[in-house]
N, C-alpha and C. Protein backbone atom coordinates (compact mmCIF):
# COMPACT_ATOMS: atom_id res chain seq x y z
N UNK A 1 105.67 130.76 181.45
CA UNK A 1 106.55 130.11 182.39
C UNK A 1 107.99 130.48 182.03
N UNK A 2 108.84 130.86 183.13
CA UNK A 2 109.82 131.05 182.48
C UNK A 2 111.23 130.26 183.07
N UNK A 3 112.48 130.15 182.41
CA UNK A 3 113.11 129.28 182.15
C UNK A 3 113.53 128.63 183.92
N UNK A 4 113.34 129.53 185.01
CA UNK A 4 113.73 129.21 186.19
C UNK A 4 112.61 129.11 186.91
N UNK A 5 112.15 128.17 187.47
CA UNK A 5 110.83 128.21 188.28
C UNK A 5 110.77 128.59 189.66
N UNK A 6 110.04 129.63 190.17
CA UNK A 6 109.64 129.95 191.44
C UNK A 6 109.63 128.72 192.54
N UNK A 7 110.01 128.97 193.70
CA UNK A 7 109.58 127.99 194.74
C UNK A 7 108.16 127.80 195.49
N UNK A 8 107.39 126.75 195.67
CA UNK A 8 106.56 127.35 196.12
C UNK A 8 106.19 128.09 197.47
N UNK A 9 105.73 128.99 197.96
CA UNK A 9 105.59 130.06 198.06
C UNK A 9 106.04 130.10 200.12
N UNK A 10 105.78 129.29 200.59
CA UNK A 10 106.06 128.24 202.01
C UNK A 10 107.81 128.12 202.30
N UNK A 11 107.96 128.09 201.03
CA UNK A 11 109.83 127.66 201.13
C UNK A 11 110.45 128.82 200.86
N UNK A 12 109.64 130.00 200.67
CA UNK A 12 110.72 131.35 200.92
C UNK A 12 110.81 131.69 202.35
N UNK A 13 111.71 132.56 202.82
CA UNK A 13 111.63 132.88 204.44
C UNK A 13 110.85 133.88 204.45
N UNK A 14 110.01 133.66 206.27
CA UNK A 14 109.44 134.71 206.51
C UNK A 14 109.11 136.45 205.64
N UNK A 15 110.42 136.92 205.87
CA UNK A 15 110.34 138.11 205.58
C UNK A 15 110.15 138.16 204.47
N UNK A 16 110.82 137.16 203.26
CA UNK A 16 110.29 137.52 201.55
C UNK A 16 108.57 137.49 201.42
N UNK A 17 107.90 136.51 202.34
CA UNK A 17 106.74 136.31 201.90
C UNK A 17 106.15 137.56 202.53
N UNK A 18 106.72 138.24 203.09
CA UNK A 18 106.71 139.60 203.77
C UNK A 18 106.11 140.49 202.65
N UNK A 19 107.39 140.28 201.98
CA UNK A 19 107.34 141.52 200.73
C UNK A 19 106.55 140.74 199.69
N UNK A 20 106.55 139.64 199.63
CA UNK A 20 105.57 139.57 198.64
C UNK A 20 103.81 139.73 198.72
N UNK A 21 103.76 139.75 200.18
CA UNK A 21 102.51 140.43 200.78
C UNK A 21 102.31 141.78 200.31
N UNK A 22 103.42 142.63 200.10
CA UNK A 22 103.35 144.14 200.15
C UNK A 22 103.60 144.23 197.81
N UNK A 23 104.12 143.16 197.31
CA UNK A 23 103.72 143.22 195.94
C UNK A 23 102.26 142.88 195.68
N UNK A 24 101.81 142.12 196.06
CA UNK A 24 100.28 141.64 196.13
C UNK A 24 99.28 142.57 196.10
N UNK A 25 99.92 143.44 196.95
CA UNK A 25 99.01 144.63 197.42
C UNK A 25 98.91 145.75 196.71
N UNK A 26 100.23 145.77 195.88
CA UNK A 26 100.81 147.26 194.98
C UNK A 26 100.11 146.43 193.38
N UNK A 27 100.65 145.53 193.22
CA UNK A 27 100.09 144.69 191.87
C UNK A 27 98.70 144.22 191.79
N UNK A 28 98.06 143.26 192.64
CA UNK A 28 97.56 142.66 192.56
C UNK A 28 98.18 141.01 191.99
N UNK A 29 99.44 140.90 192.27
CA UNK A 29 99.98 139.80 192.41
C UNK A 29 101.27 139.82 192.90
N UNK A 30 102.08 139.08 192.86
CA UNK A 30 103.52 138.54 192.90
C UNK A 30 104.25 138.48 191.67
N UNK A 31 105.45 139.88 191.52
CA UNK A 31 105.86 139.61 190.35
C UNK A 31 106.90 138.20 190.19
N UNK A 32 107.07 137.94 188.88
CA UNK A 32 107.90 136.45 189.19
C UNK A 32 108.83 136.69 189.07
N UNK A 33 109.71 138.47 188.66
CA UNK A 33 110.89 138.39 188.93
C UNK A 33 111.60 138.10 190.33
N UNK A 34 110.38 138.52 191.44
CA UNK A 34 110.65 138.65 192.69
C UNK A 34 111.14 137.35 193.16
N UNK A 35 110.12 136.49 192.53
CA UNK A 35 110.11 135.17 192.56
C UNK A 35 111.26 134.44 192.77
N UNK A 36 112.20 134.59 191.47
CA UNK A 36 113.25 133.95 191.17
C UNK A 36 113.92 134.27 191.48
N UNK A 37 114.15 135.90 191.94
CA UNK A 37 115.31 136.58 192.81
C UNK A 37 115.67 135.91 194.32
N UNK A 38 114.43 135.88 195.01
CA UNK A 38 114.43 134.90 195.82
C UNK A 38 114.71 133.94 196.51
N UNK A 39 115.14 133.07 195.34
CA UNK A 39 115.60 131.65 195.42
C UNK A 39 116.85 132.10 196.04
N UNK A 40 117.34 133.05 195.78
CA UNK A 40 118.64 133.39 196.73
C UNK A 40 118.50 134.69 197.58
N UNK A 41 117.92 134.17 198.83
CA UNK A 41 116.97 135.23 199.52
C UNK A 41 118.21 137.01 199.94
N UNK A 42 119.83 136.27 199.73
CA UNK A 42 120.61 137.41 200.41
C UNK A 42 120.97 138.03 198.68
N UNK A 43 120.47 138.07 197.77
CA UNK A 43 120.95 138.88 196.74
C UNK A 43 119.34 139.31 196.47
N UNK A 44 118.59 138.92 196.53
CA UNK A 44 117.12 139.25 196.61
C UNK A 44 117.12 140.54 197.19
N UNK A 45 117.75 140.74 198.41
CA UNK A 45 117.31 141.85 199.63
C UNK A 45 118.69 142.58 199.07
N UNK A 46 119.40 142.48 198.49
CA UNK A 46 120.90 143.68 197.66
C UNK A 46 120.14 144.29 196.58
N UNK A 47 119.24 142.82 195.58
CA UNK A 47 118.44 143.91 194.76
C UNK A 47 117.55 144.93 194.71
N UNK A 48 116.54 144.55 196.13
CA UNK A 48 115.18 144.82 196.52
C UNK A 48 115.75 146.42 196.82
N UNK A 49 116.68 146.41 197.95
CA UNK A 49 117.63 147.93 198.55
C UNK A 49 118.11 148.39 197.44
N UNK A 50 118.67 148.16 196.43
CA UNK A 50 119.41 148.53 195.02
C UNK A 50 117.72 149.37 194.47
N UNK A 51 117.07 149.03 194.18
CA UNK A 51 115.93 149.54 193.51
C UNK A 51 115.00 150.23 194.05
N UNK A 52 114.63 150.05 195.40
CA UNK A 52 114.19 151.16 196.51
C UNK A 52 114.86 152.47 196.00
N UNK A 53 116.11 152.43 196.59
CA UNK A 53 117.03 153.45 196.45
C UNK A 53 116.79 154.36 195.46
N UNK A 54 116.72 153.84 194.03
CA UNK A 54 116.64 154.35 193.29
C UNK A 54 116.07 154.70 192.55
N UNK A 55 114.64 154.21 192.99
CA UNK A 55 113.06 154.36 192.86
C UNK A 55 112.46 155.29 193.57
N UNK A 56 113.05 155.83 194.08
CA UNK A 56 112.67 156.86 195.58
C UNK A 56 111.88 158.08 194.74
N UNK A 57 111.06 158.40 195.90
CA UNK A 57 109.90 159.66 195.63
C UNK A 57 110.77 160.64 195.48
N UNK A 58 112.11 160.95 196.68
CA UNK A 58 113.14 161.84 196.40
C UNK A 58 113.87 162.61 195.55
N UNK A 59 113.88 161.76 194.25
CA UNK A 59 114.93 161.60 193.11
C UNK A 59 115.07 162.74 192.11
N UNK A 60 116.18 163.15 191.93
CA UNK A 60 116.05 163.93 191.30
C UNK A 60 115.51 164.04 189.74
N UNK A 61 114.85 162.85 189.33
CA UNK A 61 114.60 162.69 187.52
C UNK A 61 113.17 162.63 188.10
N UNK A 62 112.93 163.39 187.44
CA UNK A 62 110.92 163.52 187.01
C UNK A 62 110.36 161.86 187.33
N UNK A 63 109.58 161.59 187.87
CA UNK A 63 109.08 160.18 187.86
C UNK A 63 108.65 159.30 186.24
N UNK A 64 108.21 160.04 185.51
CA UNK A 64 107.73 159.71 184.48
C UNK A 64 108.33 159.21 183.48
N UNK A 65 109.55 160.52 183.62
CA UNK A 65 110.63 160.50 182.93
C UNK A 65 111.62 158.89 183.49
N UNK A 66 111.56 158.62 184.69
CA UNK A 66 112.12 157.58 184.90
C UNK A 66 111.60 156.13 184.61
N UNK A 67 110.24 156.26 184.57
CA UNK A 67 109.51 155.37 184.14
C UNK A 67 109.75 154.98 182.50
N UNK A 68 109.96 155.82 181.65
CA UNK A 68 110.49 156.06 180.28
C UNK A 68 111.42 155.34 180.05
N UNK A 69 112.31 156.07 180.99
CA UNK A 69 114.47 155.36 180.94
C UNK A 69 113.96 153.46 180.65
N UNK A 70 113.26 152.84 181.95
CA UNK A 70 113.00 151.58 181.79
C UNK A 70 112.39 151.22 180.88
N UNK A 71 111.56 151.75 180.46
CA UNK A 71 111.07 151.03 179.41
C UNK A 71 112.00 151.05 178.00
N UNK A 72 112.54 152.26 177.86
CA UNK A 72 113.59 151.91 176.89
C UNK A 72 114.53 151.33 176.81
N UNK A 73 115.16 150.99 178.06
CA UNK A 73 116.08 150.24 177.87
C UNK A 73 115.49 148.38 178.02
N UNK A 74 114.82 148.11 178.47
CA UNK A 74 113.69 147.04 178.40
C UNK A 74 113.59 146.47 176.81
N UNK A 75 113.02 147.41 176.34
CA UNK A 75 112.66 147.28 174.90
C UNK A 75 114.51 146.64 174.07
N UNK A 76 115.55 147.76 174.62
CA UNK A 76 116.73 147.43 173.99
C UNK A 76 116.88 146.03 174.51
N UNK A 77 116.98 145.50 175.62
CA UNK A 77 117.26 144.17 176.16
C UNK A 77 116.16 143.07 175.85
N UNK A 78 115.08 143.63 175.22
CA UNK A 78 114.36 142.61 174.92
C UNK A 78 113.34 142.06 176.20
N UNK A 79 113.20 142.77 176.97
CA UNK A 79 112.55 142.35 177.99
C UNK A 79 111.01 142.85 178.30
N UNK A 80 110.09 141.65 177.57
CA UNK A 80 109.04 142.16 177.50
C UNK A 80 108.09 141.78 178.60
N UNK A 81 108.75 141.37 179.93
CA UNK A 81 107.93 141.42 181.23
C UNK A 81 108.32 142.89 182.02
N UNK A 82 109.47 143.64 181.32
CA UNK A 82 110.05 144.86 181.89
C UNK A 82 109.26 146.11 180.81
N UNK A 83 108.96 146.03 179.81
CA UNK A 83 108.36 146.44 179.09
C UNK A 83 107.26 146.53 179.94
N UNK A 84 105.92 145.49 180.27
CA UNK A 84 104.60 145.57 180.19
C UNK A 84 104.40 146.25 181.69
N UNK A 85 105.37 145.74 182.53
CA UNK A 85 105.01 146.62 184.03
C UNK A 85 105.52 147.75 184.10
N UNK A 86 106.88 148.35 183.56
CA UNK A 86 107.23 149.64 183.31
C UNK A 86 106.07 150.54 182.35
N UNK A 87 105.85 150.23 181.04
CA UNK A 87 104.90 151.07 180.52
C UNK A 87 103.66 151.42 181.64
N UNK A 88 103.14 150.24 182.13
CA UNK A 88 102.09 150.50 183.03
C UNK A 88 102.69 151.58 184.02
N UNK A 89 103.99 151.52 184.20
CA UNK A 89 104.07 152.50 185.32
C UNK A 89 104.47 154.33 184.78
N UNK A 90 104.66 153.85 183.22
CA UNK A 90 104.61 155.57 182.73
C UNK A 90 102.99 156.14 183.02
N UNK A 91 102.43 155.38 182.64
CA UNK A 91 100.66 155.58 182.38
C UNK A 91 100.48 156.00 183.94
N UNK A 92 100.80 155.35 184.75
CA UNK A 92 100.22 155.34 186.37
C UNK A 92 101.01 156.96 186.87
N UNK A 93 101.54 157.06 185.94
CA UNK A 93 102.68 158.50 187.01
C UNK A 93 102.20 159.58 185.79
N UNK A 94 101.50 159.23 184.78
CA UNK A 94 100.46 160.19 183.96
C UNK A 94 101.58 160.48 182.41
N UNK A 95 102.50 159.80 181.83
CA UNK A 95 102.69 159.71 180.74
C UNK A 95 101.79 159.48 179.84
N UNK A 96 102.43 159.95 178.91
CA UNK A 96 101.19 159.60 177.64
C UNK A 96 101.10 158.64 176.87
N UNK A 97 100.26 157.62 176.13
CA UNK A 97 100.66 156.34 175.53
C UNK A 97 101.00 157.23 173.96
N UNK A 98 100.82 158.12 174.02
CA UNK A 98 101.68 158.75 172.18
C UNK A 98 103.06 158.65 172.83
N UNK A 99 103.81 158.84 173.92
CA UNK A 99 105.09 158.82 174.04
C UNK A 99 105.27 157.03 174.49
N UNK A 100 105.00 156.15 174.52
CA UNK A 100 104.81 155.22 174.63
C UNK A 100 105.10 154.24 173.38
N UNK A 101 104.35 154.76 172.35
CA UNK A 101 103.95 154.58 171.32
C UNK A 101 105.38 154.93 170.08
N UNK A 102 106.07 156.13 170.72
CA UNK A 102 107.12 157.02 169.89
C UNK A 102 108.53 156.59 170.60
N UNK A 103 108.30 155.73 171.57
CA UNK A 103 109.62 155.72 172.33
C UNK A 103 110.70 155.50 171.72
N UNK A 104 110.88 154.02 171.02
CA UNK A 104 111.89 153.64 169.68
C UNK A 104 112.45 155.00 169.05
N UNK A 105 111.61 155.72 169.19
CA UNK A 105 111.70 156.84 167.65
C UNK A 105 111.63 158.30 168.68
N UNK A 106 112.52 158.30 169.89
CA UNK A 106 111.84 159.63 170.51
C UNK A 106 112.99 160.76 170.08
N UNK A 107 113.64 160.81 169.30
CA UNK A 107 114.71 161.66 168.51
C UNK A 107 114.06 162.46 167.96
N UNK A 108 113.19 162.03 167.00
CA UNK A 108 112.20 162.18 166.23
C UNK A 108 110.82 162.97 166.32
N UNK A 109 110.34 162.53 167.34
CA UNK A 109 108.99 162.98 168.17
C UNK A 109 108.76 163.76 168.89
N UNK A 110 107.91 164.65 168.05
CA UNK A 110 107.50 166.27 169.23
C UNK A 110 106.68 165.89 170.30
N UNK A 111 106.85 164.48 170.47
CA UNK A 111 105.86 164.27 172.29
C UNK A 111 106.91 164.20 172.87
N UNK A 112 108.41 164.08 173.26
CA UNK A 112 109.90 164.34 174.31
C UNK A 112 109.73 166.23 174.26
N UNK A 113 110.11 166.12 175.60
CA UNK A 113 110.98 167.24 175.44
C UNK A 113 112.71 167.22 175.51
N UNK A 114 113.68 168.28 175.45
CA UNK A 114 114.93 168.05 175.08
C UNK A 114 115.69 167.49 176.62
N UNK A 115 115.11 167.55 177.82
CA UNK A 115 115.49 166.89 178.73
C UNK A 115 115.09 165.48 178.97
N UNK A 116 114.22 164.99 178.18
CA UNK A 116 113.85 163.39 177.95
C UNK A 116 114.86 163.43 176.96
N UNK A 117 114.70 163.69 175.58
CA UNK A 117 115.58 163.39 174.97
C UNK A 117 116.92 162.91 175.14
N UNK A 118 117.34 163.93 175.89
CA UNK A 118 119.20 163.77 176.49
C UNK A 118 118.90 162.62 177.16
N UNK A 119 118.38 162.47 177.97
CA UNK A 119 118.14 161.24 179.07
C UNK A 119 118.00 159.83 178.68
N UNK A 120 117.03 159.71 177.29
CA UNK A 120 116.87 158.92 176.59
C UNK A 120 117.82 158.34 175.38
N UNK A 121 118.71 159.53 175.27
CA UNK A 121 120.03 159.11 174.26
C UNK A 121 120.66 158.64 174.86
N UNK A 122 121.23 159.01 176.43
CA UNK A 122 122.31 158.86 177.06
C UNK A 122 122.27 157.75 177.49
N UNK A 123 120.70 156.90 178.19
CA UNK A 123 120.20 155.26 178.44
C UNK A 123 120.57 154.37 177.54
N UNK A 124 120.68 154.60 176.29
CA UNK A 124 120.46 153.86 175.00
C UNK A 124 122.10 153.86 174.67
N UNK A 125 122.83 154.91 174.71
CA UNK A 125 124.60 155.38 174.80
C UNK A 125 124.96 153.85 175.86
N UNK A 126 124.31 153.90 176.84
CA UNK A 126 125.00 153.32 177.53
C UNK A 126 124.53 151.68 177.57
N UNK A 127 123.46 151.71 177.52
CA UNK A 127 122.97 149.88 177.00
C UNK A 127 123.31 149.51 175.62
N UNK A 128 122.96 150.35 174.74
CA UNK A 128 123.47 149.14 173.17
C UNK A 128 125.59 149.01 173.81
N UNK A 129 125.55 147.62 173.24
CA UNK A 129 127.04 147.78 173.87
C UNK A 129 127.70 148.36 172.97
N UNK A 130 127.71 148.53 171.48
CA UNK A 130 128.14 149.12 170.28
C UNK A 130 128.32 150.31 170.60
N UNK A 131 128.14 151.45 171.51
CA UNK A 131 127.99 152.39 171.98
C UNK A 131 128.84 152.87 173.34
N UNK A 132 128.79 154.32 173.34
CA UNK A 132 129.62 154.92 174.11
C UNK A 132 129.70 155.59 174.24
N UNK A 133 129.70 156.74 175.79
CA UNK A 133 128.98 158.21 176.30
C UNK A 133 130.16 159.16 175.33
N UNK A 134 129.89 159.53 174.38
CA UNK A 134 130.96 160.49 173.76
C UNK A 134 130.85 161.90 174.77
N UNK A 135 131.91 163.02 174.71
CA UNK A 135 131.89 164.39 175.13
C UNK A 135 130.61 164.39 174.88
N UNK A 136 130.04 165.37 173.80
CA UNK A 136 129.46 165.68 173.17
C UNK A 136 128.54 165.50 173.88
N UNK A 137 127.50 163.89 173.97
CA UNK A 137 126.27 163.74 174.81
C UNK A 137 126.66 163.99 176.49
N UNK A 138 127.68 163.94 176.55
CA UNK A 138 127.45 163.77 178.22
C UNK A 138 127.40 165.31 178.76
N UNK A 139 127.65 166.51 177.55
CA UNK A 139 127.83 167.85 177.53
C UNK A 139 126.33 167.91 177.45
N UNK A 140 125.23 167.22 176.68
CA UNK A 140 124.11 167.31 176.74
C UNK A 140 122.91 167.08 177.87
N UNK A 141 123.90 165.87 178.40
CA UNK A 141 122.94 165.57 179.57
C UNK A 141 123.26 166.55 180.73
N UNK A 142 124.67 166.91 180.95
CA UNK A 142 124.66 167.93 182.01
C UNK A 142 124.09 169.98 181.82
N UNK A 143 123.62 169.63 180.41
CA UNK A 143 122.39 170.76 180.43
C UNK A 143 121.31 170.52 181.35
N UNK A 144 121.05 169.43 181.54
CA UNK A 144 119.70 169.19 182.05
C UNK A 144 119.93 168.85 183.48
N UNK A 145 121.31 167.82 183.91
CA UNK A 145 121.06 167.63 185.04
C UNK A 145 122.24 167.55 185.59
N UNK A 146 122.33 167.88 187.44
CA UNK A 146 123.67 168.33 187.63
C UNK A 146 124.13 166.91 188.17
N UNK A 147 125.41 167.03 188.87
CA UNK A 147 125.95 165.81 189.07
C UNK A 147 125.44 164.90 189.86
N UNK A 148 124.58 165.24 190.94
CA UNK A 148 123.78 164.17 192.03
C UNK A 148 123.01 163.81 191.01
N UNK A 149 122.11 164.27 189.84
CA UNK A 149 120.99 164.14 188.54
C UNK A 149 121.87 162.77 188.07
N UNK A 150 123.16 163.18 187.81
CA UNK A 150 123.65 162.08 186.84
C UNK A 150 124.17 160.85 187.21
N UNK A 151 124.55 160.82 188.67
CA UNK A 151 124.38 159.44 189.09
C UNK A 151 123.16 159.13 189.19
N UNK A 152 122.58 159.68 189.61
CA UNK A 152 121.06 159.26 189.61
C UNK A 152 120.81 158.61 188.13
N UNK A 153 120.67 159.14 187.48
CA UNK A 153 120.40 158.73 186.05
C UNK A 153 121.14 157.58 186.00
N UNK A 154 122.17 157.52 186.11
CA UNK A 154 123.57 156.52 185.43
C UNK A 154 122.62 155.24 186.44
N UNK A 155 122.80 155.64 187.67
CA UNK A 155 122.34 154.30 188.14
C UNK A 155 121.29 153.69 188.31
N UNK A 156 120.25 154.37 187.43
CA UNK A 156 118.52 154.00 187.45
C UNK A 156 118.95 152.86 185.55
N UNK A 157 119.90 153.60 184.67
CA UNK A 157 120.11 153.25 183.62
C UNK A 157 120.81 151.62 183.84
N UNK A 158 121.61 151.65 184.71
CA UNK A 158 122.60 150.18 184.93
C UNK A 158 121.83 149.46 185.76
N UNK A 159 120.82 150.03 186.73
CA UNK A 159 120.10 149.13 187.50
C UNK A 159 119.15 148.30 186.44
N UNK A 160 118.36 149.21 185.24
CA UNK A 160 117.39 148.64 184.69
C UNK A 160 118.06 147.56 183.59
N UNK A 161 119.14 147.57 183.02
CA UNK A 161 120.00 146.74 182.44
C UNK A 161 120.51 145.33 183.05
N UNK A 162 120.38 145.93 184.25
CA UNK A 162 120.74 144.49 185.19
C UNK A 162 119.02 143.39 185.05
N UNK A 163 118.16 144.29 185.61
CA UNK A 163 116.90 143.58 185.38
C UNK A 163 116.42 143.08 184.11
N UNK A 164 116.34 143.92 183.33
CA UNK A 164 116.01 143.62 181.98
C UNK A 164 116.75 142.30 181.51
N UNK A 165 117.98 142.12 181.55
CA UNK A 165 118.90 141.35 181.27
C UNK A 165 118.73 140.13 182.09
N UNK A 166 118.74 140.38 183.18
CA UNK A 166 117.90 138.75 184.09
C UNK A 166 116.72 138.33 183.43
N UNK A 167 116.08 139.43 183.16
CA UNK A 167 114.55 138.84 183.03
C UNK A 167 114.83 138.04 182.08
N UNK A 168 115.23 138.99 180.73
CA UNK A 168 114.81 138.21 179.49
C UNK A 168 115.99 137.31 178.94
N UNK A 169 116.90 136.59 180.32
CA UNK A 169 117.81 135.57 179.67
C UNK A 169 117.07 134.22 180.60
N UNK A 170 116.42 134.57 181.13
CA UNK A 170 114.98 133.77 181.94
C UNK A 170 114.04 133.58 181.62
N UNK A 171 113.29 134.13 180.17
CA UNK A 171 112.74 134.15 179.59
C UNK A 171 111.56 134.61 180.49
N UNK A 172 111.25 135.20 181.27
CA UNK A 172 110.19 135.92 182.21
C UNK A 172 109.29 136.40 181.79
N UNK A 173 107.78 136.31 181.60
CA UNK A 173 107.06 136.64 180.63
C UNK A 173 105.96 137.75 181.16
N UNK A 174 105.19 138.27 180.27
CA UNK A 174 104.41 139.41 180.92
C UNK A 174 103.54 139.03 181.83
N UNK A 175 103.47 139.99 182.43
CA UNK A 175 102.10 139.31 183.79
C UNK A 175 100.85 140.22 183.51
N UNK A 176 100.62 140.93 182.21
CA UNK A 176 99.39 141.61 181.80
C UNK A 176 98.97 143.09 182.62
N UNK A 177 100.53 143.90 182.76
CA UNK A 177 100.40 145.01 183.50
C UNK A 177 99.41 146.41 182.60
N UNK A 178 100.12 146.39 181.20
CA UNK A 178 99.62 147.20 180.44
C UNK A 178 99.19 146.63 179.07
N UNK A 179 98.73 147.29 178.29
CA UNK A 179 97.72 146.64 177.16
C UNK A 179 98.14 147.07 176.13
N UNK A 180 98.89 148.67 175.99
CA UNK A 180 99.54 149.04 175.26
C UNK A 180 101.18 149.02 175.45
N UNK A 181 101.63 148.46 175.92
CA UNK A 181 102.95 148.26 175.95
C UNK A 181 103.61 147.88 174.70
N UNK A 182 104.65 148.98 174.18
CA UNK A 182 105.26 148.73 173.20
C UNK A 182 106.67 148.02 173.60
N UNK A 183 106.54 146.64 171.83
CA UNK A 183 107.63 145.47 172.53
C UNK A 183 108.74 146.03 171.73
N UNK A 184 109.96 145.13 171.76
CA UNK A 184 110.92 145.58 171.19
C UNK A 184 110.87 145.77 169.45
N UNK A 185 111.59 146.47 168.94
CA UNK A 185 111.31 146.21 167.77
C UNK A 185 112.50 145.71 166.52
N UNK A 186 112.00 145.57 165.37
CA UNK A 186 113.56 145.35 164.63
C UNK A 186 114.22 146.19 164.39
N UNK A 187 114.07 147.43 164.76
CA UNK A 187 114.94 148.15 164.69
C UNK A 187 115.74 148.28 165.58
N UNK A 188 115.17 147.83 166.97
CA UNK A 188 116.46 147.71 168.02
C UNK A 188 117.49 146.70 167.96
N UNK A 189 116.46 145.66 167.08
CA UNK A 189 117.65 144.65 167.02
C UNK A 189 119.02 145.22 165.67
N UNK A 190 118.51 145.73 164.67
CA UNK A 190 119.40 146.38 163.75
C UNK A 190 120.38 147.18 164.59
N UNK A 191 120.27 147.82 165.65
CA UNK A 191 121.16 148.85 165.99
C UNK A 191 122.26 148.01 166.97
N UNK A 192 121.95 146.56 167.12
CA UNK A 192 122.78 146.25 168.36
C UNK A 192 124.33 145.98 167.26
């Protein structure tokens, strides 16, 4: 249960129970972030368009690879209902649970390649707040991706910071997406 309670389900308008028809269908439930977003049905539909957008089949970042970005930054924010449905969604777009498994540590790990890597430094650059896009990395990330790439990136990175950060100051808890979902660890907390 988490710290803000859902309404029940009659007292959202029409169209949310809309979309929560169409989570039902993709999940097999109603996530409860949706839930609580809700309660204020006109920032609900800013977030819902905010994350469409940038969730798009279109996009220029590998799907997988984007699936990754969230979960790492999840893990940095502590958000282990963003954790368990993001990992599920590396697995669903065909990631591997060894990169799953190595994420904390993907500097390190011959399961990234050097365009995850950059991608994955530059997420982490920009969520620990102790941190900050130096030359140097942002010279790295534009090896890999050009400037439509890097808003893209930038704003899949600040979108998931926004969520993560709702969730887990809501205390929002897993809804049992994945089984191997790796949670945060102490080492993320050492680095903040």
């Amino acid at each position: 249960m988490s710290r803000i309670s859902s309404k029940p389900d009659n007292e959202y308008p029409w169209w949310i129970r809309l979309f929560f028809r169409s989570q039902y269908k993709k999940y097999g439930q109603v996530l409860e972030p949706a839930k609580i977003w809700a309660r204020i049905p006109r920032v609900f539909l800013g977030v819902a368009a905010l994350y469409g957008g940038l969730d798009r089949k279109s996009s220029n970042i590998d799907p997988v690879l984007r699936a990754l970005i969230t979960v790492r930054i999840s893990q940095i924010n502590w958000c282990t209902f963003c954790v368990d449905i993001n990992s599920a969604t590396v697995l669903k777009r065909g990631g591997t649970d060894k990169k799953l498994e190595d994420l904390d540590n993907f500097l390190d790990s011959p399961h990234f390649s050097d365009i995850e890597k950059a991608a994955l430094e530059y997420a982490e650059a920009v969520t620990y707040t102790d941190r900050q896009v130096t030359d140097e990395l942002f010279d790295k990330v534009k090896q890999h991706f050009d400037d439509d790439g890097i808003v893209d990136l930038t704003g899949l990175i600040a979108f998931q910071n926004l969520s993560s950060k709702f969730n887990a100051s809501l205390d929002v808890m897993p809804q049992g997406f994945c089984k191997i979902a790796p949670q945060p660890s102490e080492a993320d907390a050492e680095k903040e």
